[in-house]
C-alpha atoms as a PDB file:
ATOM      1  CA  UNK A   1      94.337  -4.053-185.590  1.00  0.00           C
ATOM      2  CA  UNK A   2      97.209  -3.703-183.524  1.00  0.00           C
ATOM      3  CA  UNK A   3     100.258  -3.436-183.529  1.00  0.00           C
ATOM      4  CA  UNK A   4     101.516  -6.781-182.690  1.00  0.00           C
ATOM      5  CA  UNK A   5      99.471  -8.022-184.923  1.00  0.00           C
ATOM      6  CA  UNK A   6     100.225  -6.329-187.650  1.00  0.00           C
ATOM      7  CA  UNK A   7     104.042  -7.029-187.108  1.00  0.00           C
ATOM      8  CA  UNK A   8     102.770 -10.769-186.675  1.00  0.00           C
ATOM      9  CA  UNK A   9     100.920 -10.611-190.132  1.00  0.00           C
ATOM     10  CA  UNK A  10     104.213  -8.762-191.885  1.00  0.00           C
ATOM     11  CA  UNK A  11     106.343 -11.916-189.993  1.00  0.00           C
ATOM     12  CA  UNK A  12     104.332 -14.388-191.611  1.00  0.00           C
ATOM     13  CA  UNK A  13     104.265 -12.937-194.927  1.00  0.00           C
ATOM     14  CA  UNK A  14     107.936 -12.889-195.117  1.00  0.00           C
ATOM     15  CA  UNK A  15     108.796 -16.359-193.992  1.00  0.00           C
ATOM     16  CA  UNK A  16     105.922 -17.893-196.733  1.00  0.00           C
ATOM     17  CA  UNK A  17     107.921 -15.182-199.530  1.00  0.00           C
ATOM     18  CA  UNK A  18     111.215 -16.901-198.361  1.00  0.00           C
ATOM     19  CA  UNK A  19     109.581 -20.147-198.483  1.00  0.00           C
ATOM     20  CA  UNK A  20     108.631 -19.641-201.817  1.00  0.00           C
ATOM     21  CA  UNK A  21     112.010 -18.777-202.974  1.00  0.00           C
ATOM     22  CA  UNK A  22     113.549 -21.511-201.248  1.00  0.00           C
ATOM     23  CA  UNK A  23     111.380 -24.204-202.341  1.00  0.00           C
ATOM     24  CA  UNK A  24     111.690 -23.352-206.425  1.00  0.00           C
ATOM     25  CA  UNK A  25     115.004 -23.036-205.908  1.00  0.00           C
ATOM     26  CA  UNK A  26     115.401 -26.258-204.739  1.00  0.00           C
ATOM     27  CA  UNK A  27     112.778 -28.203-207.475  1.00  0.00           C
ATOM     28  CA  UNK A  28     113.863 -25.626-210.445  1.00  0.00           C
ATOM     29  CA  UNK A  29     110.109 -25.067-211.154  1.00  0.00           C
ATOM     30  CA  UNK A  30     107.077 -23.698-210.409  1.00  0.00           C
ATOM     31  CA  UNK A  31     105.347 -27.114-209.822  1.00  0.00           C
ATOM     32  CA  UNK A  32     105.626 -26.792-206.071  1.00  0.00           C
ATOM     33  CA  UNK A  33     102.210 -26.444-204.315  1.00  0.00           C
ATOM     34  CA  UNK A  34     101.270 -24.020-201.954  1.00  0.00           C
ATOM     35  CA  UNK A  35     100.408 -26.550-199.625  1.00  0.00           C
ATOM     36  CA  UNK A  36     105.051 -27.445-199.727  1.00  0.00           C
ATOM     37  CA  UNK A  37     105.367 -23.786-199.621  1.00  0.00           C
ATOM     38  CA  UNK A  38     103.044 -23.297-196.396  1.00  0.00           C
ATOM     39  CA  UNK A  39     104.473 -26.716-194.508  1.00  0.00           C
ATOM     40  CA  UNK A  40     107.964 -24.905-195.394  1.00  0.00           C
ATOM     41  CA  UNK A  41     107.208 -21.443-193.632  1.00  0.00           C
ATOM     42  CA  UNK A  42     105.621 -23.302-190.600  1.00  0.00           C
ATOM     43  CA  UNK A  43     102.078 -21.699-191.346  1.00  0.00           C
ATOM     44  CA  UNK A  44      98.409 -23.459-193.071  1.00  0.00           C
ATOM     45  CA  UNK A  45      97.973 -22.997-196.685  1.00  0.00           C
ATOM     46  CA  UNK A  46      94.717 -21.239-195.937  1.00  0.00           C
ATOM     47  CA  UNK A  47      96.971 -18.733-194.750  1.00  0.00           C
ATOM     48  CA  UNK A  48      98.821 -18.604-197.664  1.00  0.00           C
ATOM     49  CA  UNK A  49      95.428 -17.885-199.561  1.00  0.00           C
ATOM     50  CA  UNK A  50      94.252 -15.623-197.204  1.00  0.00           C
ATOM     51  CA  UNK A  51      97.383 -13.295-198.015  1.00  0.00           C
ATOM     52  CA  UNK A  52      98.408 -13.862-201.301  1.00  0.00           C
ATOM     53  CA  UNK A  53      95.046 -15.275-203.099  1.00  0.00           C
ATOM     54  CA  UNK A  54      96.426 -18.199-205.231  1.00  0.00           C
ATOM     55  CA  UNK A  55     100.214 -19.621-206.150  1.00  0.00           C
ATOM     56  CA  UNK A  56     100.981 -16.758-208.942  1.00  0.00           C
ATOM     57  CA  UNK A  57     100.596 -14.169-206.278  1.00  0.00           C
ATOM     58  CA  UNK A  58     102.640 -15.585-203.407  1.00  0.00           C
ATOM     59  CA  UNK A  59     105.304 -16.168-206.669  1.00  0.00           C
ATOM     60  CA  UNK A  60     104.965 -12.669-207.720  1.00  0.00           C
ATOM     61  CA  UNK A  61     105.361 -11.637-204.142  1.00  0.00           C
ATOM     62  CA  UNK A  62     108.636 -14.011-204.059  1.00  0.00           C
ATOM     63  CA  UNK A  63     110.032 -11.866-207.519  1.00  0.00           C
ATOM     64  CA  UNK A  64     109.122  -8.510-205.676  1.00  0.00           C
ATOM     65  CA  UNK A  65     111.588  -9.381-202.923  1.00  0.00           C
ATOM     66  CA  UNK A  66     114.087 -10.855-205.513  1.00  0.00           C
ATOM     67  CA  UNK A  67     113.807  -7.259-207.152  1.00  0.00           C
ATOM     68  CA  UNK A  68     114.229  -5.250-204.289  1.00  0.00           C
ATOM     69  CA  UNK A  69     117.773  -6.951-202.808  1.00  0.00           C
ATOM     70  CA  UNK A  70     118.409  -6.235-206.577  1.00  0.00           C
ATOM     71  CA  UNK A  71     117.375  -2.634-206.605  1.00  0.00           C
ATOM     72  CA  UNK A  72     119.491  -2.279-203.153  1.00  0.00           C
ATOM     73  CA  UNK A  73     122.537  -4.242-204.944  1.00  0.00           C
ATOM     74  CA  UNK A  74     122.285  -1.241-207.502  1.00  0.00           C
ATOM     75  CA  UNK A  75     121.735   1.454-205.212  1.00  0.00           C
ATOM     76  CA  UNK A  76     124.699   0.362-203.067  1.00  0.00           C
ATOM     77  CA  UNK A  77     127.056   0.009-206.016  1.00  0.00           C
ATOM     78  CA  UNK A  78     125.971   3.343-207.665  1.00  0.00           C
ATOM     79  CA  UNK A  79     127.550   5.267-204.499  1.00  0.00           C
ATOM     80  CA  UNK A  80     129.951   7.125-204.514  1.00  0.00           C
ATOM     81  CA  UNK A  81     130.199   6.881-208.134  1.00  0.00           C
ATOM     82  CA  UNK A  82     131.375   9.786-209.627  1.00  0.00           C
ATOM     83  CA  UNK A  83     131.652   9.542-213.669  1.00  0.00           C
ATOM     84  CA  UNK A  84     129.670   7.978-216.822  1.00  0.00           C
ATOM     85  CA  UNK A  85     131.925   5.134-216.729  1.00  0.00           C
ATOM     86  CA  UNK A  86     131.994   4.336-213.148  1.00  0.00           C
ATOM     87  CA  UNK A  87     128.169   4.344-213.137  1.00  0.00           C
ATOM     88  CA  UNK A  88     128.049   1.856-215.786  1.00  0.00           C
ATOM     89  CA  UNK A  89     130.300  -0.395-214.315  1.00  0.00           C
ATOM     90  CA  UNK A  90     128.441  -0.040-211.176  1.00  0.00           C
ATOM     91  CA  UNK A  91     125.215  -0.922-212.774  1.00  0.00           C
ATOM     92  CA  UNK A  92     126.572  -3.896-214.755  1.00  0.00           C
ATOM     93  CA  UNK A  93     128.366  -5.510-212.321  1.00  0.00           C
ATOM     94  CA  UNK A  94     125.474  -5.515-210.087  1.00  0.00           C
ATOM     95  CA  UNK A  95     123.330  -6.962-212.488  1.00  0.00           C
ATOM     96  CA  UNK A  96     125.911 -10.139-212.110  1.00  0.00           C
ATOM     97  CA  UNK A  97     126.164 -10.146-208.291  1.00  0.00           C
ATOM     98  CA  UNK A  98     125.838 -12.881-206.012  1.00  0.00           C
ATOM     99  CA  UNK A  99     122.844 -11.922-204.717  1.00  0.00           C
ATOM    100  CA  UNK A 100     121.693 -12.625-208.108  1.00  0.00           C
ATOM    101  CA  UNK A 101     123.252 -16.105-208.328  1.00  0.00           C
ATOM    102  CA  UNK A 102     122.041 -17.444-205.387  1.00  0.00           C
ATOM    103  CA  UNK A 103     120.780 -20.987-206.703  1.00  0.00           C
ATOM    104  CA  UNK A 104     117.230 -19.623-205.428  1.00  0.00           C
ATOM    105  CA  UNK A 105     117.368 -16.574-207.404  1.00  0.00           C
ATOM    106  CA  UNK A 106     118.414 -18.463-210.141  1.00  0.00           C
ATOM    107  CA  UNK A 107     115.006 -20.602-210.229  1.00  0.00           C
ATOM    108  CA  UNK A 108     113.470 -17.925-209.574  1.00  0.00           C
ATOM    109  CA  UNK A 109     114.397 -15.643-212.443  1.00  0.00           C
ATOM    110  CA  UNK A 110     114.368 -18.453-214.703  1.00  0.00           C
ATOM    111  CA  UNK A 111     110.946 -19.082-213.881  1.00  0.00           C
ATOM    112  CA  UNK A 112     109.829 -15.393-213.746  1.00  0.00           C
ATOM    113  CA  UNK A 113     110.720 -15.094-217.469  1.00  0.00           C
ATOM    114  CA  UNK A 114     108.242 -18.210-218.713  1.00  0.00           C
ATOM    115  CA  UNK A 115     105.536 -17.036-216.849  1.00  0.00           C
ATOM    116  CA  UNK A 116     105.555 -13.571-217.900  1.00  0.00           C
ATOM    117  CA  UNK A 117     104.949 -15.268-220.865  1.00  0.00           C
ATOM    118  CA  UNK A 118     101.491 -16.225-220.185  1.00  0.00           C
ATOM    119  CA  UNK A 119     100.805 -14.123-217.126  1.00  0.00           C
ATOM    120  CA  UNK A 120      99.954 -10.429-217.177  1.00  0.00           C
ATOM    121  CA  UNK A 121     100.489  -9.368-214.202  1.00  0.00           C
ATOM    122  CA  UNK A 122     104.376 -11.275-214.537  1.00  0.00           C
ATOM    123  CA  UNK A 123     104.626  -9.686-217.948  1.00  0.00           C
ATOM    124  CA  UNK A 124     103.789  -6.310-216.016  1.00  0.00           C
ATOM    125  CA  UNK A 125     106.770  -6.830-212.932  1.00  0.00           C
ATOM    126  CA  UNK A 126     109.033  -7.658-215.666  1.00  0.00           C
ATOM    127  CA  UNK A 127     108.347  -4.783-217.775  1.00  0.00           C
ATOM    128  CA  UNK A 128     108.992  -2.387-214.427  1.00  0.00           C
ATOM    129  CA  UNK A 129     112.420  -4.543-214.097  1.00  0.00           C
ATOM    130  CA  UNK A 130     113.495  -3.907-217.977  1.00  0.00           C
ATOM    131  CA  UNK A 131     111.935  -0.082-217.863  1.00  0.00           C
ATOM    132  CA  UNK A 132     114.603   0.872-214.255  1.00  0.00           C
ATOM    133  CA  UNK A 133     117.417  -0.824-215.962  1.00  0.00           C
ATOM    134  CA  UNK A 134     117.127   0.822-219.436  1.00  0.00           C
ATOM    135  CA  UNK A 135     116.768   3.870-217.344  1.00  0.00           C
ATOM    136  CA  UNK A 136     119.427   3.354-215.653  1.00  0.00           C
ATOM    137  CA  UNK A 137     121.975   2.431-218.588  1.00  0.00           C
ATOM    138  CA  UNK A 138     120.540   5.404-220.596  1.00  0.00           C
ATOM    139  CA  UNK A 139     121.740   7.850-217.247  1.00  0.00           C
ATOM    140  CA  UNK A 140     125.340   6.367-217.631  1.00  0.00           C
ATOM    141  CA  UNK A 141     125.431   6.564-221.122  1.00  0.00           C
ATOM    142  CA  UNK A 142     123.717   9.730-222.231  1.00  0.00           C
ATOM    143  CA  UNK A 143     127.199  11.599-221.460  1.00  0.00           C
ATOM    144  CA  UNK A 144     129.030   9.518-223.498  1.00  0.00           C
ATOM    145  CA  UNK A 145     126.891   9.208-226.719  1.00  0.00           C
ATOM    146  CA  UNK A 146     124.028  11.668-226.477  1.00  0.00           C
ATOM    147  CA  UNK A 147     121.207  10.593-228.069  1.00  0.00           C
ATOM    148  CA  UNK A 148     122.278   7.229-228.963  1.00  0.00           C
ATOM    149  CA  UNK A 149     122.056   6.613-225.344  1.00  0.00           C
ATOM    150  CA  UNK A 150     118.501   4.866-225.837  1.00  0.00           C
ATOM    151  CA  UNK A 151     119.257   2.019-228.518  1.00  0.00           C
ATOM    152  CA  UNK A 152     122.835   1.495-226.762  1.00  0.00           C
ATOM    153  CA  UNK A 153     121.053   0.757-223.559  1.00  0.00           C
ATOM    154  CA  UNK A 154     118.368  -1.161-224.604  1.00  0.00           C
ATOM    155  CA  UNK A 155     120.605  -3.742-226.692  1.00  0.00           C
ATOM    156  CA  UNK A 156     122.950  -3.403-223.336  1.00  0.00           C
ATOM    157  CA  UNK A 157     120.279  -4.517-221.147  1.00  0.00           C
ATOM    158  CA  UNK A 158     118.886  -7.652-223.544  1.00  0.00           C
ATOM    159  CA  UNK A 159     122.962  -8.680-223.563  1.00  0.00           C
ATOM    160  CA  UNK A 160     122.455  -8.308-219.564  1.00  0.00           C
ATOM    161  CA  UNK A 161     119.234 -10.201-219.100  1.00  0.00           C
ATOM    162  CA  UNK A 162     121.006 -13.097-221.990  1.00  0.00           C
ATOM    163  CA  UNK A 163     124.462 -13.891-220.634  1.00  0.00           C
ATOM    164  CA  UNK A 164     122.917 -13.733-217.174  1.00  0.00           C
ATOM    165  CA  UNK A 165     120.939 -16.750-218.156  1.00  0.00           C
ATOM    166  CA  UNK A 166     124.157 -17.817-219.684  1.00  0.00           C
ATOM    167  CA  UNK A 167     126.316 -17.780-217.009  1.00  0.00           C
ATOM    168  CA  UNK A 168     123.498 -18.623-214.429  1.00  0.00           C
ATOM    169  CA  UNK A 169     123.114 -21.870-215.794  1.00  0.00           C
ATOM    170  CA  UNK A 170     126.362 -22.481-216.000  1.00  0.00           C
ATOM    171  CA  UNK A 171     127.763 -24.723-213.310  1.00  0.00           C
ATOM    172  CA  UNK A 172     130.808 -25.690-215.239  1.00  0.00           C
ATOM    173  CA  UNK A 173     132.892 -22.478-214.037  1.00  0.00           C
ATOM    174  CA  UNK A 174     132.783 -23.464-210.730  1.00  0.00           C
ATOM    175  CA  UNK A 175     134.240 -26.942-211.436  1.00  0.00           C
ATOM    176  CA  UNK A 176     136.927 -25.520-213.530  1.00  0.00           C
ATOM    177  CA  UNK A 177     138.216 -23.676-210.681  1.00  0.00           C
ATOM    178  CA  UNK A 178     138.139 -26.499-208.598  1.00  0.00           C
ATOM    179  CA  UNK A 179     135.649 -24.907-206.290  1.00  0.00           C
ATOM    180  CA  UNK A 180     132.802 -26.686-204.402  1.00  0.00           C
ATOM    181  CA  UNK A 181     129.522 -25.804-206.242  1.00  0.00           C
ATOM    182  CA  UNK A 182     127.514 -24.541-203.320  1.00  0.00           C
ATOM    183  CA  UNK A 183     124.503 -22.754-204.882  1.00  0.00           C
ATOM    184  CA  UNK A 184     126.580 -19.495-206.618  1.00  0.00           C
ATOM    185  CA  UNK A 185     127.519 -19.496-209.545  1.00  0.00           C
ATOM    186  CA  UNK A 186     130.685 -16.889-210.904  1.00  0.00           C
ATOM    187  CA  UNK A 187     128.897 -13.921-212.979  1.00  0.00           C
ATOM    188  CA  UNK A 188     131.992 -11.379-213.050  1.00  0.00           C
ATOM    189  CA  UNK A 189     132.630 -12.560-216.430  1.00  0.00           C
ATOM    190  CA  UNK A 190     129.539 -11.849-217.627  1.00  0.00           C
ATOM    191  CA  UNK A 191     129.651  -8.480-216.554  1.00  0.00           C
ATOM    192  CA  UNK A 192     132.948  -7.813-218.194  1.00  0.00           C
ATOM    193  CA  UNK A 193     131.694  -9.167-221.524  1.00  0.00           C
ATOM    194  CA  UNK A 194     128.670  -6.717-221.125  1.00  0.00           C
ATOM    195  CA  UNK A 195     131.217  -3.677-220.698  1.00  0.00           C
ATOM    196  CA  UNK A 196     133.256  -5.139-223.136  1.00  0.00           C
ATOM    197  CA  UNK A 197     130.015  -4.426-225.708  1.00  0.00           C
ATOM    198  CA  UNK A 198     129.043  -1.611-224.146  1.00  0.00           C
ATOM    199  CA  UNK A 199     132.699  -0.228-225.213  1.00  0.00           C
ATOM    200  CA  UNK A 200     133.033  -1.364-228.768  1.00  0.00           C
ATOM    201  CA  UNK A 201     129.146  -0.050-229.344  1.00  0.00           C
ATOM    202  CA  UNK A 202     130.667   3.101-228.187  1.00  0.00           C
ATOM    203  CA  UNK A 203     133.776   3.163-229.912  1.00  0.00           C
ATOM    204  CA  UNK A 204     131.681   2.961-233.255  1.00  0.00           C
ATOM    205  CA  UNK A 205     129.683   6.302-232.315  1.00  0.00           C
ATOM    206  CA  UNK A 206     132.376   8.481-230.932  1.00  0.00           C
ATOM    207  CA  UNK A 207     136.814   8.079-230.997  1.00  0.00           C
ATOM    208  CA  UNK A 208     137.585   4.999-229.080  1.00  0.00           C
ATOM    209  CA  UNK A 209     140.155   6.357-227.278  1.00  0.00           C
ATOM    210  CA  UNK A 210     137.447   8.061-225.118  1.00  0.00           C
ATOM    211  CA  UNK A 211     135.537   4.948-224.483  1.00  0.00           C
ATOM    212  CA  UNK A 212     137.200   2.211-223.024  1.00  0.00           C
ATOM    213  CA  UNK A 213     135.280   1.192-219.921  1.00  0.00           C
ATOM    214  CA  UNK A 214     137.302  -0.769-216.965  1.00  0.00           C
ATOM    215  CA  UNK A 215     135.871  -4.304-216.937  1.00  0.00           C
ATOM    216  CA  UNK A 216     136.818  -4.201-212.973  1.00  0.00           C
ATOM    217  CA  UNK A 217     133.977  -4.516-209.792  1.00  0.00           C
ATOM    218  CA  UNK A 218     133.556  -1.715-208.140  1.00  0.00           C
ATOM    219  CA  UNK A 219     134.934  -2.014-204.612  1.00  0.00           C
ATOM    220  CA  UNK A 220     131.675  -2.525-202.723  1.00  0.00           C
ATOM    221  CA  UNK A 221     131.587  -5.384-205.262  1.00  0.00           C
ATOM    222  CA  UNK A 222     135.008  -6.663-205.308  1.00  0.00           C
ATOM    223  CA  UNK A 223     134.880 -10.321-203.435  1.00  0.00           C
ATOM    224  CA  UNK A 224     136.789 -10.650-200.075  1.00  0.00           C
ATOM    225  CA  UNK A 225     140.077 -11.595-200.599  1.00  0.00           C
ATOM    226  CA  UNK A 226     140.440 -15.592-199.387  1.00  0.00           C
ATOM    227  CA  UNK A 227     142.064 -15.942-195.446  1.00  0.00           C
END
């Protein structure tokens, strides 16, 4: 095969991923047909077939992308980090970026977690997502509290994967601040409640004077001031 095909094939493969993301997003389940999806990206469904053998793959596809700008949200905010704490705002923070509250993500996630309910292979991605987090909270924390560092992160991450549902699905923060609702939704908050948690768990194990946590973004997550 060569290798404008190939790069052809990739091409295609992308646009029908963002398709898929685009079109739950905009119908909130996963009762869009491949068929939309295809007519979306500009390409046959037999295509879509062809390349991702029925609608649970191309969606699983879709969540692998979703996971990845995730995992580069994370990388990005864990450098340059240089203590415990700063690595655990870093981590949280990300978890409630706006890459993460696009309206399509949004869907998407939502989505993600019923089917893994009744899908293996979704049950599978998700348990990769929950097993890098946890391993990443446990990194932060580990200095901090030793060998509680486990538990601590695991109840940290279910607080992560609940208020980001929470605050996800909650479009009444933008109309309190008198903002137009244009697909993002506000998650800073829920990352400070997370550290917040994070910091009183803490402060239960080891003097609290030691473990208060700023609640602020890091700076490659702070949001552009307004001009």
């Amino acid at each position: 095969m060569s290798v404008k095909s190939r790069k052809s094939e990739d091409v295609r493969r992308a646009e029908l991923i963002a398709a898929t993301i685009r079109e739950i997003g905009a119908s909130g389940t996963l009762e869009v047909t491949t068929s939309q999806i295809a007519k979306s990206a500009g390409v046959s469904p037999g295509l879509a077939f062809h390349y991702f053998n029925d609608k649970e793959g191309l969606f699983l596809a879709a969540m692998r992308s979703i996971l990845t700008d995730y995992g580069r949200d994370v990388r990005l905010a864990l450098k340059g980090t240089r203590s415990e704490d700063e690595r655990l705002r870093a981590i949280v923070h990300a978890s409630f970026g706006m890459t993460s509250f696009r309206r399509e993500a949004i869907s998407a996630w939502v989505n993600f977690y019923a089917l893994a309910l009744r899908s293996v292979p979704a049950r599978r991605l998700l348990y990769i997502y929950h097993r890098r987090l946890h391993s990443n909270l446990v990194h932060a924390l580990r200095p901090k509290i030793d060998g509680h560092a486990p538990d601590v992160a695991r109840r940290a991450a279910g607080l992560i994967d609940g208020l980001y549902l929470r605050y996800a699905l909650d479009t009444a923060s933008a109309h309190r601040t008198g903002r137009a609702l244009i697909g993002k939704v506000d998650g800073s908050e829920g990352a400070k409640d997370v550290l917040r948690a994070i910091a009183a768990e803490c402060a239960v194990l080891r003097d609290a004077s030691e473990l208060t946590i700023s609640t602020r973004p890091p700076a490659l997550l702070a949001p552009n001031p307004r001009t």
